[in-house]
C-alpha atoms as a PDB file:
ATOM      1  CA  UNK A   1     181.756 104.567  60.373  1.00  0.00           C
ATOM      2  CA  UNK A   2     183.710 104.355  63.795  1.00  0.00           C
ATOM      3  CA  UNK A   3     182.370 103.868  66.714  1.00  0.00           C
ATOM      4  CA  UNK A   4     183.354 107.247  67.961  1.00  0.00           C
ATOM      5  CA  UNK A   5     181.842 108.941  65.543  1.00  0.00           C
ATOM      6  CA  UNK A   6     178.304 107.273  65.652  1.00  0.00           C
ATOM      7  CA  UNK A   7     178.181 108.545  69.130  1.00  0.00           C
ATOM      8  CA  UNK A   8     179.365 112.265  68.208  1.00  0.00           C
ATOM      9  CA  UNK A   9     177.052 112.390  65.536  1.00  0.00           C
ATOM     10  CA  UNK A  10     174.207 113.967  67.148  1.00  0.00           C
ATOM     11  CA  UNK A  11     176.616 116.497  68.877  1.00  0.00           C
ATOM     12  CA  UNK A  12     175.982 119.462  66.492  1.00  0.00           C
ATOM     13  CA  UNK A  13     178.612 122.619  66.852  1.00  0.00           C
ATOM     14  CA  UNK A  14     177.050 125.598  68.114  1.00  0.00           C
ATOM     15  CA  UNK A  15     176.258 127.695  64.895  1.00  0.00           C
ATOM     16  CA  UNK A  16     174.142 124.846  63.725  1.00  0.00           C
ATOM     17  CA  UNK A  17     170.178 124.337  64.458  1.00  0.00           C
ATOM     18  CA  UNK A  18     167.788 122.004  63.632  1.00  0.00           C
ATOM     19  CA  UNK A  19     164.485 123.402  62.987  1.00  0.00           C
ATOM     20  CA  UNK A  20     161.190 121.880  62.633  1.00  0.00           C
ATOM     21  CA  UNK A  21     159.317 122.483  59.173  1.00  0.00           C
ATOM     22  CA  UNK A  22     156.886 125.304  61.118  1.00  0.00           C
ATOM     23  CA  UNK A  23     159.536 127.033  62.371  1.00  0.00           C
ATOM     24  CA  UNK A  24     161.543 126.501  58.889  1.00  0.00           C
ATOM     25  CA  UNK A  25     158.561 128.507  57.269  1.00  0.00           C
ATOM     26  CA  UNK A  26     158.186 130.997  59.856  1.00  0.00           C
ATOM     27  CA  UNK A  27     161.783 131.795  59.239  1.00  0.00           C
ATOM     28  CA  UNK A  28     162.812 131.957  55.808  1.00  0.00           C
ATOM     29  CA  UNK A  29     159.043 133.684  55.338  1.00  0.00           C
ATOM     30  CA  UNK A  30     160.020 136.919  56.855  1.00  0.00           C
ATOM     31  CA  UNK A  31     162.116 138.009  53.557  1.00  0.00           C
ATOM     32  CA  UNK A  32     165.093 137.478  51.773  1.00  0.00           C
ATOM     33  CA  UNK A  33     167.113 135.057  53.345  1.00  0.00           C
ATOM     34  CA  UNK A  34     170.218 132.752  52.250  1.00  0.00           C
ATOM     35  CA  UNK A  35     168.224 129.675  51.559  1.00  0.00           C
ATOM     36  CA  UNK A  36     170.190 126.578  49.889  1.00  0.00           C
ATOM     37  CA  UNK A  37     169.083 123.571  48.368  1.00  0.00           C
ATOM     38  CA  UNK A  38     172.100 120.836  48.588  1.00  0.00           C
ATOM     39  CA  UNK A  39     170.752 118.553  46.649  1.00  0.00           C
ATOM     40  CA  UNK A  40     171.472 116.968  43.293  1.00  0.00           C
ATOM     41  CA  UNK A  41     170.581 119.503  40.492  1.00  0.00           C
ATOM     42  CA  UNK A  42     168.322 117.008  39.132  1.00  0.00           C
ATOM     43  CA  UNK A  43     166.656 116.719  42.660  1.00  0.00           C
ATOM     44  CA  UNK A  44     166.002 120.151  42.967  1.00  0.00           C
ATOM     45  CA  UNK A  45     164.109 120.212  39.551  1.00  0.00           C
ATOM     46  CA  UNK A  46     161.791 117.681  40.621  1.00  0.00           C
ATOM     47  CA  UNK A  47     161.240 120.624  43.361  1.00  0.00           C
ATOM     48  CA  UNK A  48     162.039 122.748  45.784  1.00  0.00           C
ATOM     49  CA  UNK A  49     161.563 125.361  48.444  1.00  0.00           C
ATOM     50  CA  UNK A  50     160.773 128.501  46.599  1.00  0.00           C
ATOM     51  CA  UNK A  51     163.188 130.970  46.558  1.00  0.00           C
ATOM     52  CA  UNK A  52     166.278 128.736  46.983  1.00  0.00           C
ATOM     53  CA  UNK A  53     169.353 128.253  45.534  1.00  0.00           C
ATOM     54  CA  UNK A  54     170.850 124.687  44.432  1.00  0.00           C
ATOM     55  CA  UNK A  55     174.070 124.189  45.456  1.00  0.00           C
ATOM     56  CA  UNK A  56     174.659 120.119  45.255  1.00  0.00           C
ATOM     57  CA  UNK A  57     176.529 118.784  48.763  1.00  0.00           C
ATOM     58  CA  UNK A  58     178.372 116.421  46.406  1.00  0.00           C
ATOM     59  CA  UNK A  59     180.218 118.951  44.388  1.00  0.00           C
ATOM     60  CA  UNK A  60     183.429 119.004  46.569  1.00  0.00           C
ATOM     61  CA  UNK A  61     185.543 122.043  46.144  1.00  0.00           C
ATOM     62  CA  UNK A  62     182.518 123.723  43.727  1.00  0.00           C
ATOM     63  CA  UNK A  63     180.550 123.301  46.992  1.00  0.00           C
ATOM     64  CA  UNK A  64     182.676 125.314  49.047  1.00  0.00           C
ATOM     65  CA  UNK A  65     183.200 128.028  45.969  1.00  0.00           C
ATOM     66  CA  UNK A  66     180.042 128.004  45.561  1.00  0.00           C
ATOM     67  CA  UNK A  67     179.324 129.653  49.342  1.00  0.00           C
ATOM     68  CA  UNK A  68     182.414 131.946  48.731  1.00  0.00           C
ATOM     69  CA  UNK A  69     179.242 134.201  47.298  1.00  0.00           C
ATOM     70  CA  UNK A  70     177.134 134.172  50.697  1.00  0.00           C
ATOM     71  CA  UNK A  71     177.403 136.419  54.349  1.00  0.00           C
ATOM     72  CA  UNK A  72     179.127 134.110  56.951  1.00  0.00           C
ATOM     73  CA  UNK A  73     177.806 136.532  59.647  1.00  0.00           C
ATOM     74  CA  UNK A  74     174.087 136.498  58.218  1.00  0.00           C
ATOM     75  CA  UNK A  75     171.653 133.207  59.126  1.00  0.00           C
ATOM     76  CA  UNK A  76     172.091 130.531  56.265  1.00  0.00           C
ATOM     77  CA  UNK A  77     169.340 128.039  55.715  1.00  0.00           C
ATOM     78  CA  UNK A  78     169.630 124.522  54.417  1.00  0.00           C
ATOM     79  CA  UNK A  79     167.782 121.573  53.436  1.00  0.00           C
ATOM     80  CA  UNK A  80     168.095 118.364  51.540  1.00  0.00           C
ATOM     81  CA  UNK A  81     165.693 115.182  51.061  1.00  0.00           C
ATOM     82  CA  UNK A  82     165.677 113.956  54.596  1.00  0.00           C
ATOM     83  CA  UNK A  83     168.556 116.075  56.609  1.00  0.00           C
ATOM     84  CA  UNK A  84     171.188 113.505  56.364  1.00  0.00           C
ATOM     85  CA  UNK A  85     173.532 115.080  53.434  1.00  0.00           C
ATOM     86  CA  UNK A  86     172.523 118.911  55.062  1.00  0.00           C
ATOM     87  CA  UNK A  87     173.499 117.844  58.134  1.00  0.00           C
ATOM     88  CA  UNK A  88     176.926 117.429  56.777  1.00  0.00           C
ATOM     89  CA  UNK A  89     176.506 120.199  54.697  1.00  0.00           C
ATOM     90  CA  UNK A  90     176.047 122.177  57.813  1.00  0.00           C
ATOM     91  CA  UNK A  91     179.201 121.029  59.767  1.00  0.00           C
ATOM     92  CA  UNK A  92     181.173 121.566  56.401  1.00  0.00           C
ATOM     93  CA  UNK A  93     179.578 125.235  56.415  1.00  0.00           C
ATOM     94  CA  UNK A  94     180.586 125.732  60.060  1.00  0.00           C
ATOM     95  CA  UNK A  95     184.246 124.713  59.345  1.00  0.00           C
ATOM     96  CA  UNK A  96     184.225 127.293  57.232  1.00  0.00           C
ATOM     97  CA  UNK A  97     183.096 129.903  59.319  1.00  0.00           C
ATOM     98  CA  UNK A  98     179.676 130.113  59.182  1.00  0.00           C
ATOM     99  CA  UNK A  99     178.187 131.098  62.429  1.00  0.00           C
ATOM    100  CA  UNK A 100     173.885 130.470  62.088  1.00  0.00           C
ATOM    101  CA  UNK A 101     173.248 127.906  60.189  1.00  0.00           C
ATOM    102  CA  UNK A 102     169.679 126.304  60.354  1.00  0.00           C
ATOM    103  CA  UNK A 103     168.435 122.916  58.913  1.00  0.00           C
ATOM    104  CA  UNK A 104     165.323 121.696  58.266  1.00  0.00           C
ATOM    105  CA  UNK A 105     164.500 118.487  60.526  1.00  0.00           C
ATOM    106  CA  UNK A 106     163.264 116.093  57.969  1.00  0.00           C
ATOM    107  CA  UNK A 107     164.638 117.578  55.193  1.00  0.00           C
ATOM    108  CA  UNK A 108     162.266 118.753  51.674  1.00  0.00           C
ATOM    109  CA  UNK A 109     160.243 115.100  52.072  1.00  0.00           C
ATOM    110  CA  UNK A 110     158.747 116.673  54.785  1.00  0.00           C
ATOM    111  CA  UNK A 111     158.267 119.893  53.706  1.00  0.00           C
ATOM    112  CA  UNK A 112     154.373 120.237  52.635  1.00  0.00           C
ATOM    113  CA  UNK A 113     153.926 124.076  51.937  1.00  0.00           C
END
């Protein structure tokens, strides 16, 4: 990694937002949201947030197909084991023209509902 980009690393674009696992909850518990696991498959069957969809970061293009399927407009919520991969995830999503995108700070190792 370059030095540059260790320090623009915490610089998140605008349609990205990192949110704590209370307000995580809050949020996807109000209904049907676009919740996405991007974790290995066999992560997610070990377990995950209820309600989500796996779509593993790894994938490459099948990754980007893959979102093809959701509303760029409508707020997209993602998670991995400890934020690192959805981070990326969430800069890839941006790039391609997601505009509300919200991560869960700590990723599913956190998560304890």
């Amino acid at each position: 990694m370059s030095l540059l980009s260790m320090l623009f690393r915490g610089t998140l674009p605008e349609e990205i937002q990192i949110l704590d696992r209370e307000e995580y909850h809050e949020a996807i518990s109000k209904g049907k949201v676009q919740l996405v696991d991007v974790r290995t498959k066999s992560e997610f069957m070990g377990g995950h947030i209820k309600g989500a969809s796996n779509i593993d970061y790894f994938q490459g293009s099948a990754f980007a197909s893959a979102f093809s399927k959701f509303k760029k407009d409508k707020p997209l919520y993602i998670y991995c084991q400890s934020g690192n991969r959805s981070q990326q995830a969430a800069r890839k999503l941006a790039s391609m023209g997601f505009t509300k995108i919200y991560d869960l700070r700590g990723g599913y190792g956190r998560w304890t509902y």
